[in-house]
C-alpha atoms as a PDB file:
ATOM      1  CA  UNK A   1      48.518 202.681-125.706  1.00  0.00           C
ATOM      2  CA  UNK A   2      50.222 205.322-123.135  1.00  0.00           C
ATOM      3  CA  UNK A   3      54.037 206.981-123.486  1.00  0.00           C
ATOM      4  CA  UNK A   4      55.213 204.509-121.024  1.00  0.00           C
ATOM      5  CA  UNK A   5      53.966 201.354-123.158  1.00  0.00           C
ATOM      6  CA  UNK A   6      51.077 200.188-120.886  1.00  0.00           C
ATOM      7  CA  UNK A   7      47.238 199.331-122.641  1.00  0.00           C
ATOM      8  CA  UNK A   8      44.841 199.772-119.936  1.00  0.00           C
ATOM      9  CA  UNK A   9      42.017 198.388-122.340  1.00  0.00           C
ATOM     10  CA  UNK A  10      39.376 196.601-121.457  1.00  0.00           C
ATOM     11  CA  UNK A  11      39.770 192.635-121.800  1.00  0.00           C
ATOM     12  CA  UNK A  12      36.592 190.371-121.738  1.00  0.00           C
ATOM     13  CA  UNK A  13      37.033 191.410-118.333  1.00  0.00           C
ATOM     14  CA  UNK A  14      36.269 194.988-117.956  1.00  0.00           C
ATOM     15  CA  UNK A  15      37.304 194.830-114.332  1.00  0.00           C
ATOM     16  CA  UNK A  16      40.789 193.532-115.342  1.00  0.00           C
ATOM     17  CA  UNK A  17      40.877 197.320-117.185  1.00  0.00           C
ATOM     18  CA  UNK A  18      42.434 199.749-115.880  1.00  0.00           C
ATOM     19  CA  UNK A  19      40.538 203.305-115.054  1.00  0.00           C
ATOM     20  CA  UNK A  20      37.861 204.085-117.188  1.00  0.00           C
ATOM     21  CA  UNK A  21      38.191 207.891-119.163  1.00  0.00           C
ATOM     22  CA  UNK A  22      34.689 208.393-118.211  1.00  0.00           C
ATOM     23  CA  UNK A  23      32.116 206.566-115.827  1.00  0.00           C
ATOM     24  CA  UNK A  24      28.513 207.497-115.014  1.00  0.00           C
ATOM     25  CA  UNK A  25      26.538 205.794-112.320  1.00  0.00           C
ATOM     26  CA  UNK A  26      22.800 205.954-112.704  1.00  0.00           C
ATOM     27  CA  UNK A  27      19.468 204.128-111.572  1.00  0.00           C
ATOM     28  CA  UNK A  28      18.963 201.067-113.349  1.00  0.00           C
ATOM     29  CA  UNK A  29      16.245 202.507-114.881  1.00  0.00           C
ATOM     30  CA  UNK A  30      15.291 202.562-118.542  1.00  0.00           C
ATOM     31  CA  UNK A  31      14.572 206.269-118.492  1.00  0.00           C
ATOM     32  CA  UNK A  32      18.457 207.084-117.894  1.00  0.00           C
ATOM     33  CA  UNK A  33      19.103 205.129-120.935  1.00  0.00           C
ATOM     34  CA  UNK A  34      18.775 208.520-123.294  1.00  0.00           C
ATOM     35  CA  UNK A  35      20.986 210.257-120.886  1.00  0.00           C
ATOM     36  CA  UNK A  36      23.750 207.435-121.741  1.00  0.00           C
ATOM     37  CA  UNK A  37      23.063 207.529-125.571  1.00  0.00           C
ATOM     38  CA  UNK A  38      23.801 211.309-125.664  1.00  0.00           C
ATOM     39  CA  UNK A  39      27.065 211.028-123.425  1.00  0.00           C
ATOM     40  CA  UNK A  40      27.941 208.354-125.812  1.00  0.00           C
ATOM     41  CA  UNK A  41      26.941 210.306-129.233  1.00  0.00           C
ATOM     42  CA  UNK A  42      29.270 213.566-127.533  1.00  0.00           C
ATOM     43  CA  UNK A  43      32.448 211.072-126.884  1.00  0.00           C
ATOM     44  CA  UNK A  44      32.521 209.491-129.774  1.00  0.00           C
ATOM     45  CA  UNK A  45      32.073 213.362-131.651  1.00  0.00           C
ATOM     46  CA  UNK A  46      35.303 214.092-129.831  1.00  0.00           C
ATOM     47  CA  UNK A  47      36.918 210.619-131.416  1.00  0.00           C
ATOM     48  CA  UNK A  48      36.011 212.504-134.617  1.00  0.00           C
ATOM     49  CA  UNK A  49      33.812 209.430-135.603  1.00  0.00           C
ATOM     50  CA  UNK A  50      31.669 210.296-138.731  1.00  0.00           C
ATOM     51  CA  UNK A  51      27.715 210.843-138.048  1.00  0.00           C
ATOM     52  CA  UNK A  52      26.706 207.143-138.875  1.00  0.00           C
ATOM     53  CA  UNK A  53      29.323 205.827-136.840  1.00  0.00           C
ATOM     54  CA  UNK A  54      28.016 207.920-133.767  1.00  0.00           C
ATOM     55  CA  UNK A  55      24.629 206.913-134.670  1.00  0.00           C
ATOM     56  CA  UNK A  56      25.593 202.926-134.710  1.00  0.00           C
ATOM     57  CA  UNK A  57      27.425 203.794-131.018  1.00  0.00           C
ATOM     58  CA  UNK A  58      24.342 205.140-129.477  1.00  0.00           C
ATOM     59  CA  UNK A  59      21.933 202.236-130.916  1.00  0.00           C
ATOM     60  CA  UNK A  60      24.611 199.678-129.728  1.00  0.00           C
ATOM     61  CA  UNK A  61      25.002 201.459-126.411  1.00  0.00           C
ATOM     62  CA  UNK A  62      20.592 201.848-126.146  1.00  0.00           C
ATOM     63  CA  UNK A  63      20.473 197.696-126.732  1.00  0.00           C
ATOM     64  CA  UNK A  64      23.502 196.741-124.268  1.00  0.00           C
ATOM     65  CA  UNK A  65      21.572 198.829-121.952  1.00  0.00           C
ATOM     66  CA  UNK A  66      18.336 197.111-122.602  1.00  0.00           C
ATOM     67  CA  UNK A  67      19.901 193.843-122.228  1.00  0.00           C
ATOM     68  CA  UNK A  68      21.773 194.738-118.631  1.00  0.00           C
ATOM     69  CA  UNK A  69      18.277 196.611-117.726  1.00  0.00           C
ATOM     70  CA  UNK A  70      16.285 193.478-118.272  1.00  0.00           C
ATOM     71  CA  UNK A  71      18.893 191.440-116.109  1.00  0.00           C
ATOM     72  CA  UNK A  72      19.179 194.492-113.099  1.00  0.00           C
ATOM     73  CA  UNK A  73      18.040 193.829-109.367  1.00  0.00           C
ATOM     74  CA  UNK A  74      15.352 196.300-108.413  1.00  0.00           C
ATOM     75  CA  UNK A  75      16.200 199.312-107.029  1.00  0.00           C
ATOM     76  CA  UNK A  76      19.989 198.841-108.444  1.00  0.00           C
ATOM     77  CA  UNK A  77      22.465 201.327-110.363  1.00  0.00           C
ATOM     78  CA  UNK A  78      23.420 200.845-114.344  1.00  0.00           C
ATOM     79  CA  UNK A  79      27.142 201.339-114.239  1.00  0.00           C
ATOM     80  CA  UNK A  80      28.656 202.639-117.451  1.00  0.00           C
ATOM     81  CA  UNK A  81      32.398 202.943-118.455  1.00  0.00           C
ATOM     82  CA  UNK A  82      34.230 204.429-121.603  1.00  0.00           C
ATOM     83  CA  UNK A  83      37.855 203.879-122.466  1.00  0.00           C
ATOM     84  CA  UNK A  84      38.397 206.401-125.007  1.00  0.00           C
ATOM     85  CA  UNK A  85      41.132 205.716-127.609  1.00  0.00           C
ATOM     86  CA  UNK A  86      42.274 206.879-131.022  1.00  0.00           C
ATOM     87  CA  UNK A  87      39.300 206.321-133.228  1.00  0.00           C
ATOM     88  CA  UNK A  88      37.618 203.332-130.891  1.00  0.00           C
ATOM     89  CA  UNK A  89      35.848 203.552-127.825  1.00  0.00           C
ATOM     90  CA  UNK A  90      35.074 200.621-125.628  1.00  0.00           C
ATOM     91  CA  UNK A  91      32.243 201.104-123.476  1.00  0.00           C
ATOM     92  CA  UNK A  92      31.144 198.780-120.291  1.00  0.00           C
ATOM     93  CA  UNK A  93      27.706 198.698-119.087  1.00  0.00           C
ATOM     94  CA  UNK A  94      26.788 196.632-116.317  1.00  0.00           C
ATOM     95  CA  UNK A  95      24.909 196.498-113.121  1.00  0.00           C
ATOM     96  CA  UNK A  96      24.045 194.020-110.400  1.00  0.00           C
ATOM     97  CA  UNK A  97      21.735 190.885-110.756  1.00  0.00           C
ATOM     98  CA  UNK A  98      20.313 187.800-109.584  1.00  0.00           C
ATOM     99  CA  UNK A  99      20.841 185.101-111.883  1.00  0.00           C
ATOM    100  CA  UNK A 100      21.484 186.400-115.028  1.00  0.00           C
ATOM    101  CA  UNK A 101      21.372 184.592-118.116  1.00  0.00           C
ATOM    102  CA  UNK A 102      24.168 184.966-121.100  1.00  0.00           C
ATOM    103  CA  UNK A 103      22.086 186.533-124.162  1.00  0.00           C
ATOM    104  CA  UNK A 104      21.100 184.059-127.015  1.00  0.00           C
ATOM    105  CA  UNK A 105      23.854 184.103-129.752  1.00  0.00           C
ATOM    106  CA  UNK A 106      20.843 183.753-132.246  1.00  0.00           C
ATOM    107  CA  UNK A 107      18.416 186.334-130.459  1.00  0.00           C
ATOM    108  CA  UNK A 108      17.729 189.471-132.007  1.00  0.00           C
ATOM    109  CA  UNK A 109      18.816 191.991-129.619  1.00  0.00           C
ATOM    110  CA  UNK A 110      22.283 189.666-130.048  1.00  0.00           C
ATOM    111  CA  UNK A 111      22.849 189.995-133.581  1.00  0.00           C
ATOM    112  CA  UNK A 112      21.980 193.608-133.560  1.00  0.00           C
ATOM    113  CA  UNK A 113      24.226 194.455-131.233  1.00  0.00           C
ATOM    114  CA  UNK A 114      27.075 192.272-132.608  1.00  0.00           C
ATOM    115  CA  UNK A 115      26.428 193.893-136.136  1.00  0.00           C
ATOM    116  CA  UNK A 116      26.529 197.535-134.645  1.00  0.00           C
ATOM    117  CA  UNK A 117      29.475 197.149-132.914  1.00  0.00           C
ATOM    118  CA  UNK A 118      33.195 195.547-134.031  1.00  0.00           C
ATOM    119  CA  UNK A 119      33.254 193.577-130.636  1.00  0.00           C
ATOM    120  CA  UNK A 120      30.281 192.350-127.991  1.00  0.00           C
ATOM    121  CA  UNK A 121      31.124 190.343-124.699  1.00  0.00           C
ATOM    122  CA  UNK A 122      29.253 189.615-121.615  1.00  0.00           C
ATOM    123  CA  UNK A 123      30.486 189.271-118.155  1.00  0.00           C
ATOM    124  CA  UNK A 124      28.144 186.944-116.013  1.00  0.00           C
ATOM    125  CA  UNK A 125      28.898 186.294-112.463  1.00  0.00           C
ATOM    126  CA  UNK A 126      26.522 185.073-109.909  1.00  0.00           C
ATOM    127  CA  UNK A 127      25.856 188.652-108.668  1.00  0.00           C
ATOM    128  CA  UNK A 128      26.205 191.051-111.872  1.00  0.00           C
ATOM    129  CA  UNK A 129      25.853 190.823-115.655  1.00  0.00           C
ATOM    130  CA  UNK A 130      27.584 193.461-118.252  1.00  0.00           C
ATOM    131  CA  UNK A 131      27.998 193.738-121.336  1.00  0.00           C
ATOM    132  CA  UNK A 132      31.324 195.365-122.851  1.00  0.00           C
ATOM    133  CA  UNK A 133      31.258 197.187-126.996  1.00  0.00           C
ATOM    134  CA  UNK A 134      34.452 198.130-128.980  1.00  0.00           C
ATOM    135  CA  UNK A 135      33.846 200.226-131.644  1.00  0.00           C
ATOM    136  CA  UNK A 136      35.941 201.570-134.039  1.00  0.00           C
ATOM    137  CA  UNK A 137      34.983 204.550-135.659  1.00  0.00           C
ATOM    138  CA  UNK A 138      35.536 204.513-140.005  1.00  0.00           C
ATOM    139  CA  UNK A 139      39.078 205.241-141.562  1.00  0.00           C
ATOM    140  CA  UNK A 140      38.744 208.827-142.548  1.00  0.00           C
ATOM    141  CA  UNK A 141      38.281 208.697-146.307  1.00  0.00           C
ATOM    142  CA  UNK A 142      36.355 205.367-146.263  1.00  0.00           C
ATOM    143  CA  UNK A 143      32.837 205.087-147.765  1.00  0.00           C
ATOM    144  CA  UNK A 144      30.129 203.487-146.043  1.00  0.00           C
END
């Protein structure tokens, strides 16, 4: 939430949000992905999330990328977008592609993302799939 009362956070929509904190462009490419799981690991440092939180952020943010990766048109870019609030981050990853399919609710790389992170949606048009994490980092004092 800003002073002036406005939530620019991400719906089901991420499109609907308003500016992303950070956004990194890069080739749809699996090789990128580590470059994406260390951005998110330093973020989410700076949301003073505790180690194993970080550690469920970057495995959540490695499988949504896996998922969009598997989906991308050749020769595309991976689009990912953090909104960075107190103690959650929502991150959007998403890129462009030719038919893509919803995930299985019951697959694996479903439930593990689900599990790692407090929300999962996908965004499926006819021209580019994405899928969007909230994750909210472990009240301070709380055991795991």
């Amino acid at each position: 939430m800003h002073a002036n009362g406005s939530d620019d956070r991400p719906s089901a929509d991420p499109a609907s949000a308003g500016r992303a904190d950070v956004e990194l462009r890069l080739p749809a490419d699996g090789a990128y992905v580590s470059i994406l799981r260390t951005t998110t690991a330093a973020l989410a440092a700076r949301l003073d999330f505790t180690l194993d939180d970080i550690e469920d952020l970057r495995m959540a943010v490695g499988e949504a990328c896996a998922m969009v990766l598997e989906a991308a048109r050749p020769e595309s870019d991976l689009t990912v977008r953090y909104w960075l609030r107190d103690r959650e981050v929502v991150v959007s990853v998403s890129a462009p592609a030719s038919s893509p399919q919803h995930p299985e609710e019951d697959s694996f790389a479903w439930q593990v993302l689900t599990t790692l992170a407090t929300r999962a949606a996908v965004t499926a048009t006819a021209d580019s799939f994405g899928i969007t994490l909230t994750v909210q980092a472990t009240p301070l004092g709380a055991g795991r």
